[in-house]
Protein backbone atom coordinates (compact mmCIF):
# COMPACT_ATOMS: atom_id res chain seq x y z
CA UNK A 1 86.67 132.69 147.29
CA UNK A 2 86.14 134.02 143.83
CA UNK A 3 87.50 138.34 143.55
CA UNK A 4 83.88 139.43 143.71
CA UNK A 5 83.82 138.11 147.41
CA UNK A 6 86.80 139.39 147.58
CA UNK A 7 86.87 142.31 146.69
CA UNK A 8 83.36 143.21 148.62
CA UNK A 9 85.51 142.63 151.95
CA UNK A 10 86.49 145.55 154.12
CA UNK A 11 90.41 146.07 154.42
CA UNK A 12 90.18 144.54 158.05
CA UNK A 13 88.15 141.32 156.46
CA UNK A 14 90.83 141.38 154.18
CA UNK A 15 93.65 141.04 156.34
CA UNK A 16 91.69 138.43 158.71
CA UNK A 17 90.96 136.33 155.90
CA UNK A 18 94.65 136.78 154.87
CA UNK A 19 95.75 135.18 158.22
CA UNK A 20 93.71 132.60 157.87
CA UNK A 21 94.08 131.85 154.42
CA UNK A 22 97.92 131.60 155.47
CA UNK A 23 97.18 129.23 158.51
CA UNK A 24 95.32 127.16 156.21
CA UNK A 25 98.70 126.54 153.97
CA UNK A 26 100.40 125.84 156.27
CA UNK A 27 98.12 122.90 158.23
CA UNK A 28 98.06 121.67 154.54
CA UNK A 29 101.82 121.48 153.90
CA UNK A 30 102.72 119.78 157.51
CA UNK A 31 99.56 117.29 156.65
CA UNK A 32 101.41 116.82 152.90
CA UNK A 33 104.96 116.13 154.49
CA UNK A 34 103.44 113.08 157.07
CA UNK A 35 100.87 111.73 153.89
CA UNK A 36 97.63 112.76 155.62
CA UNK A 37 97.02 115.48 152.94
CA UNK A 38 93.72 113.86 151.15
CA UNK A 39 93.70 116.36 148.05
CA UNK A 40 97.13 117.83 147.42
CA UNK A 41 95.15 119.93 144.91
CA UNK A 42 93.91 122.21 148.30
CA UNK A 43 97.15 123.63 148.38
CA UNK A 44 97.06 124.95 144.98
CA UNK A 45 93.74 126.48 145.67
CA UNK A 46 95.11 128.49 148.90
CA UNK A 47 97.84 129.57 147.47
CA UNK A 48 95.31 131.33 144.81
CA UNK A 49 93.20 132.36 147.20
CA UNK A 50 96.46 134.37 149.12
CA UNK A 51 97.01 135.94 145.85
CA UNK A 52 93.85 137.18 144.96
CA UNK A 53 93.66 138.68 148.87
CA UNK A 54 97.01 140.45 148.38
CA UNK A 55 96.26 141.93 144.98
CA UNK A 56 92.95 143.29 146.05
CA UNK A 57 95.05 144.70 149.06
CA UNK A 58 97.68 145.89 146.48
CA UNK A 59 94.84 147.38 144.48
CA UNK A 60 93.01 149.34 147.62
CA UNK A 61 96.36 150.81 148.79
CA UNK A 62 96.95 152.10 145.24
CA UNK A 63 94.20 153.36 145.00
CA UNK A 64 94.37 155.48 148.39
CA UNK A 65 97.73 156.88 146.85
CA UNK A 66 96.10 158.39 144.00
């Protein structure tokens, strides 16, 4: 997901695809530890893809602050 798909997410899509994005890791670093991983590179991109969630969540709750 690039942050322009991101960010056009409600905050419930957000924290759905957060869960997800979360369940995803971790299928992908129980299939690294028994070598059925195909593209070890995946987890990399996941891990992004959490961060870029949580800073658009970050982002929205700062913004109801203010």
């Amino acid at each position: 997901m690039t942050m322009k798909e991101i960010r056009k997410l409600s905050p419930t899509e957000l924290q759905n695809s957060l869960k997800d994005a979360k369940s995803e890791l971790m299928n992908l670093r129980f299939q690294h530890a028994v070598n059925q991983l195909d593209n070890p590179l995946k987890i990399a991109e996941v891990k992004k893809t959490i961060a870029r969630i949580m800073t658009v969540l970050r982002e929205n709750e700062l913004k109801a602050r203010a």
